[in-house]
PDB file of N, CA and C in Angstrom:
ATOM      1  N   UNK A   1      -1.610  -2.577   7.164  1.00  0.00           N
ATOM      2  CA  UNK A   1      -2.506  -3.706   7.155  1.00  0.00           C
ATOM      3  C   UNK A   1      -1.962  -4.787   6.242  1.00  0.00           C
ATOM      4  N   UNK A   2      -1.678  -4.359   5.455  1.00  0.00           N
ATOM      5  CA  UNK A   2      -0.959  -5.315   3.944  1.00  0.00           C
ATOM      6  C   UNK A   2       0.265  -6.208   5.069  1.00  0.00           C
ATOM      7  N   UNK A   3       1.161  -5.563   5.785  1.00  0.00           N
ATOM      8  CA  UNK A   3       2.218  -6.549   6.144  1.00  0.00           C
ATOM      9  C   UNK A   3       1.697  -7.183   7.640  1.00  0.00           C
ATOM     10  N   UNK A   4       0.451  -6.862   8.128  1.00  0.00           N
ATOM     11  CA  UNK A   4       0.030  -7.855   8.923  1.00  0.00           C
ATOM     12  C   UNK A   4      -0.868  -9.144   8.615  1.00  0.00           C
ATOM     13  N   UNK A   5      -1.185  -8.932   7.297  1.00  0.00           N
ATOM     14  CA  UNK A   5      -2.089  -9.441   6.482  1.00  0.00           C
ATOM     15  C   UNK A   5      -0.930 -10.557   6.007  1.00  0.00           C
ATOM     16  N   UNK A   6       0.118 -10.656   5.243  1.00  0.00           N
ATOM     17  CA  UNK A   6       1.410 -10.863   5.293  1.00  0.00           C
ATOM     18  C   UNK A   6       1.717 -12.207   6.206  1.00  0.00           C
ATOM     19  N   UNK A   7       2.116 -11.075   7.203  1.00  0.00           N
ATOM     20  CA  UNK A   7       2.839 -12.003   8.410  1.00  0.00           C
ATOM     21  C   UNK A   7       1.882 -12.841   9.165  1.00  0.00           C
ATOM     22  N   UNK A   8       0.546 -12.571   8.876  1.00  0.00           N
ATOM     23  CA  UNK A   8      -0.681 -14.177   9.013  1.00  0.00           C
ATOM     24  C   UNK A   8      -0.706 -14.678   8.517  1.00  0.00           C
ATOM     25  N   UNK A   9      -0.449 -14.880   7.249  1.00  0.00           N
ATOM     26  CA  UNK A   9      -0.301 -15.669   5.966  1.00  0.00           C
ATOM     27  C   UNK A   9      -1.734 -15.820   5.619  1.00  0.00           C
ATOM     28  N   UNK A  10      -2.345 -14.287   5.767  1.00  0.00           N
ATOM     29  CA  UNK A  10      -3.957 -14.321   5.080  1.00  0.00           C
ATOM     30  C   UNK A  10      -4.098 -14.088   3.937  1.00  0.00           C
ATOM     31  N   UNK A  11      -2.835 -13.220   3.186  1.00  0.00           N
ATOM     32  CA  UNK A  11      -2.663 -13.268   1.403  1.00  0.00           C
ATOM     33  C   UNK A  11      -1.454 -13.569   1.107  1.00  0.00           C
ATOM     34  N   UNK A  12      -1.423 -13.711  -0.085  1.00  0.00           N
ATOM     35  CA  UNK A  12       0.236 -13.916  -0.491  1.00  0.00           C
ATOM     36  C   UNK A  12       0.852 -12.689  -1.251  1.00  0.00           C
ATOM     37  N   UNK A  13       1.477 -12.038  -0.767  1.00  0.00           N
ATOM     38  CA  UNK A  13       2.297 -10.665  -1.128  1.00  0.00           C
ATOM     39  C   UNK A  13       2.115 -10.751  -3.046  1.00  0.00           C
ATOM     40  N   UNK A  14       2.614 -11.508  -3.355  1.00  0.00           N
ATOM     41  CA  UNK A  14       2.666 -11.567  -5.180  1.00  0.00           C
ATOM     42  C   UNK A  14       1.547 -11.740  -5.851  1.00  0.00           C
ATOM     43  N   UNK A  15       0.701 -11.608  -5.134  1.00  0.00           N
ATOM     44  CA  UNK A  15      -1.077 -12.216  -5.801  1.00  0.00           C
ATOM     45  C   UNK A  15      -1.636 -10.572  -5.489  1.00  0.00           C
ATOM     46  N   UNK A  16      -1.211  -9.898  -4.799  1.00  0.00           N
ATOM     47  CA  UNK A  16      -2.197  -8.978  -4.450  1.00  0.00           C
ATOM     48  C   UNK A  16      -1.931  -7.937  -5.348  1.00  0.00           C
ATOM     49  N   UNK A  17      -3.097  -6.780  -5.306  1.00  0.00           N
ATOM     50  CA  UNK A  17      -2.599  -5.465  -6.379  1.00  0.00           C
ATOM     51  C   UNK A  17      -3.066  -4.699  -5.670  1.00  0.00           C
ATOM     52  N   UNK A  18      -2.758  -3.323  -5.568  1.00  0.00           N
ATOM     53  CA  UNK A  18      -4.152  -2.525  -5.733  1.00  0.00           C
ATOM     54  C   UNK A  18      -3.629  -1.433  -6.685  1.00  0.00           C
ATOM     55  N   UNK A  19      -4.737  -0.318  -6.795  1.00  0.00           N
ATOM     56  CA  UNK A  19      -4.769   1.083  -7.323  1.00  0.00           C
ATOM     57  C   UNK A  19      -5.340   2.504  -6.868  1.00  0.00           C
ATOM     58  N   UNK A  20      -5.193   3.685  -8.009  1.00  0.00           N
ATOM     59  CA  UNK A  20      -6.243   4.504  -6.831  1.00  0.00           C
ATOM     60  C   UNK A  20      -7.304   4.542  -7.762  1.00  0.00           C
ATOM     61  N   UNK A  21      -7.609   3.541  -8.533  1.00  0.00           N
ATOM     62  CA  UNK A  21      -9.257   4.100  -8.617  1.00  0.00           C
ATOM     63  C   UNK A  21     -10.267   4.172  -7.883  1.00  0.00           C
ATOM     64  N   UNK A  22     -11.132   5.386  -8.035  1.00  0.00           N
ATOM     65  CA  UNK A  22     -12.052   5.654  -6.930  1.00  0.00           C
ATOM     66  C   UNK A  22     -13.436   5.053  -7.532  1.00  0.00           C
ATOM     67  N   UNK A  23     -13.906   4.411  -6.279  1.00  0.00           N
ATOM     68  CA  UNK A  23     -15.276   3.900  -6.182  1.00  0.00           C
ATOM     69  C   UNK A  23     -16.636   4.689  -5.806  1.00  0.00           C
ATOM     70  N   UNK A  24     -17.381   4.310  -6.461  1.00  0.00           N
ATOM     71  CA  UNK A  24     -18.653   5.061  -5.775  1.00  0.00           C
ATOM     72  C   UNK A  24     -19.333   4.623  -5.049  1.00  0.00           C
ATOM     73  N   UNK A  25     -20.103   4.975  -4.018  1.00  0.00           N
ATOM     74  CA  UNK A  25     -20.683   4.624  -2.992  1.00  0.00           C
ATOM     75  C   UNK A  25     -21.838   4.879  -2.836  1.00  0.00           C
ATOM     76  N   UNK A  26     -22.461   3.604  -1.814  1.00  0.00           N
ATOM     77  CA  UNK A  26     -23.966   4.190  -2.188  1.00  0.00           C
ATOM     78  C   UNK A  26     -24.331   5.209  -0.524  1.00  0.00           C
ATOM     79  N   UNK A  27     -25.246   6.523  -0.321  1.00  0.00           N
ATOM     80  CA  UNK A  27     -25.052   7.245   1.037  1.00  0.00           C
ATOM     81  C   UNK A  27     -25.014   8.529   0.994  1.00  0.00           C
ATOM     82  N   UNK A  28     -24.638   8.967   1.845  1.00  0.00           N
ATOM     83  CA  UNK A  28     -24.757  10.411   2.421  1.00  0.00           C
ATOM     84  C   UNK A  28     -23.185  10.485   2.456  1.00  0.00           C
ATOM     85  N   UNK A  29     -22.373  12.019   1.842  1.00  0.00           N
ATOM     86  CA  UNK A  29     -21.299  12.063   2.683  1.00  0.00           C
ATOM     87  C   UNK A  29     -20.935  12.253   4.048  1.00  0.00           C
ATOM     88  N   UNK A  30     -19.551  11.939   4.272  1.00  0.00           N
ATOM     89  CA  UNK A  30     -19.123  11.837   5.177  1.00  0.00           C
ATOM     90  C   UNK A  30     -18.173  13.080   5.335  1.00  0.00           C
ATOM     91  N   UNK A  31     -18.189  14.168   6.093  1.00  0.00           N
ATOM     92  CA  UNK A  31     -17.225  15.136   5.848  1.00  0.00           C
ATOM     93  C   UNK A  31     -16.721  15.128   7.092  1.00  0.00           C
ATOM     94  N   UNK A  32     -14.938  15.549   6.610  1.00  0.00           N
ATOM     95  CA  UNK A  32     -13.700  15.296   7.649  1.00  0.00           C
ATOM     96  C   UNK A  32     -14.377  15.927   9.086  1.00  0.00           C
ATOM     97  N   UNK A  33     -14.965  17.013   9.392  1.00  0.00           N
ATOM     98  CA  UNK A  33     -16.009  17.682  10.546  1.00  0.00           C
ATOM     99  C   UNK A  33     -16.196  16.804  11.201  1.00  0.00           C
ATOM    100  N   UNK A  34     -17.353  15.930  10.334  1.00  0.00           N
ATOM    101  CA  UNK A  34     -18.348  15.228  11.066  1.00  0.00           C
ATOM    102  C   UNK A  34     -17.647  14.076  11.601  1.00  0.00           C
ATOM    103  N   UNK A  35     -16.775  13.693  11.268  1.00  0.00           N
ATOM    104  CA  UNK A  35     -15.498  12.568  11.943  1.00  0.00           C
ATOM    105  C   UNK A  35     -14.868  12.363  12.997  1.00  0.00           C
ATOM    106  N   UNK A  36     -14.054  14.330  13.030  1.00  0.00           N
ATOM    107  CA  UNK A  36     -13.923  14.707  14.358  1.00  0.00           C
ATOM    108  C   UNK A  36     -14.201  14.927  15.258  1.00  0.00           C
ATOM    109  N   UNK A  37     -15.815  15.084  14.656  1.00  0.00           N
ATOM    110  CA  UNK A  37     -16.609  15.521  16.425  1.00  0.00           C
ATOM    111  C   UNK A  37     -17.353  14.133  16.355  1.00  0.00           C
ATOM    112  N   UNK A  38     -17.598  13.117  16.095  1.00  0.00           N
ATOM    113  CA  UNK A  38     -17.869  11.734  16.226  1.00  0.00           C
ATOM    114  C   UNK A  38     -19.385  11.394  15.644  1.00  0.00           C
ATOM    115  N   UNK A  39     -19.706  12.301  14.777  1.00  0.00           N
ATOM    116  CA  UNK A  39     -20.603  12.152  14.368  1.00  0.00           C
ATOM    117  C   UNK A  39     -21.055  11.184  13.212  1.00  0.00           C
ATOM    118  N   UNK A  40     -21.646  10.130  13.269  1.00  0.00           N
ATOM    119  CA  UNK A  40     -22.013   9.459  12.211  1.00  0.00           C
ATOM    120  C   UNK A  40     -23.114   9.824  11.826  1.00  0.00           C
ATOM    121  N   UNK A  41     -23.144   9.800   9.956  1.00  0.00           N
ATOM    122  CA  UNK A  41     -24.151  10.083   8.862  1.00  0.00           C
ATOM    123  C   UNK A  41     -24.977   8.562   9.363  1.00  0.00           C
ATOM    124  N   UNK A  42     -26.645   8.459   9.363  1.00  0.00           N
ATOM    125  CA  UNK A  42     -27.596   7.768   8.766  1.00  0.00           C
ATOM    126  C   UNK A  42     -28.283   7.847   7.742  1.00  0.00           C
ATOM    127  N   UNK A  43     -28.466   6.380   7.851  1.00  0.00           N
ATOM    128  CA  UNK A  43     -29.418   6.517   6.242  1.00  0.00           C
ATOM    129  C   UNK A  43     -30.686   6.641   6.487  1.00  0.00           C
ATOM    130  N   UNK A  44     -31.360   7.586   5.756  1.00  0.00           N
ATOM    131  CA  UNK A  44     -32.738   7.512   5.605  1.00  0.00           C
ATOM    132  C   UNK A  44     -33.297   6.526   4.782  1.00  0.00           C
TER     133      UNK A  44
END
């Protein structure tokens, strides 16, 4: 995504960063299972 992002000239390669810090989310998990068989979590 980064080098199509790139080659649109929607960011500029030297401005961008990332990392792996992990975020929290607000929800229900999502487990690899429920992905494969196409199941999406709702929110109550």
């Amino acid at each position: 995504m980064g080098n199509l992002f790139a080659s649109e000239g929607r960011v500029r390669p030297h401005v961008v960063a990332t990392d792996s810090t992990l975020l929290k989310s607000n929800g229900r998990v999502w487990h690899v299972s429920s992905m494969k068989e196409g199941i999406i979590p709702f929110r109550n």
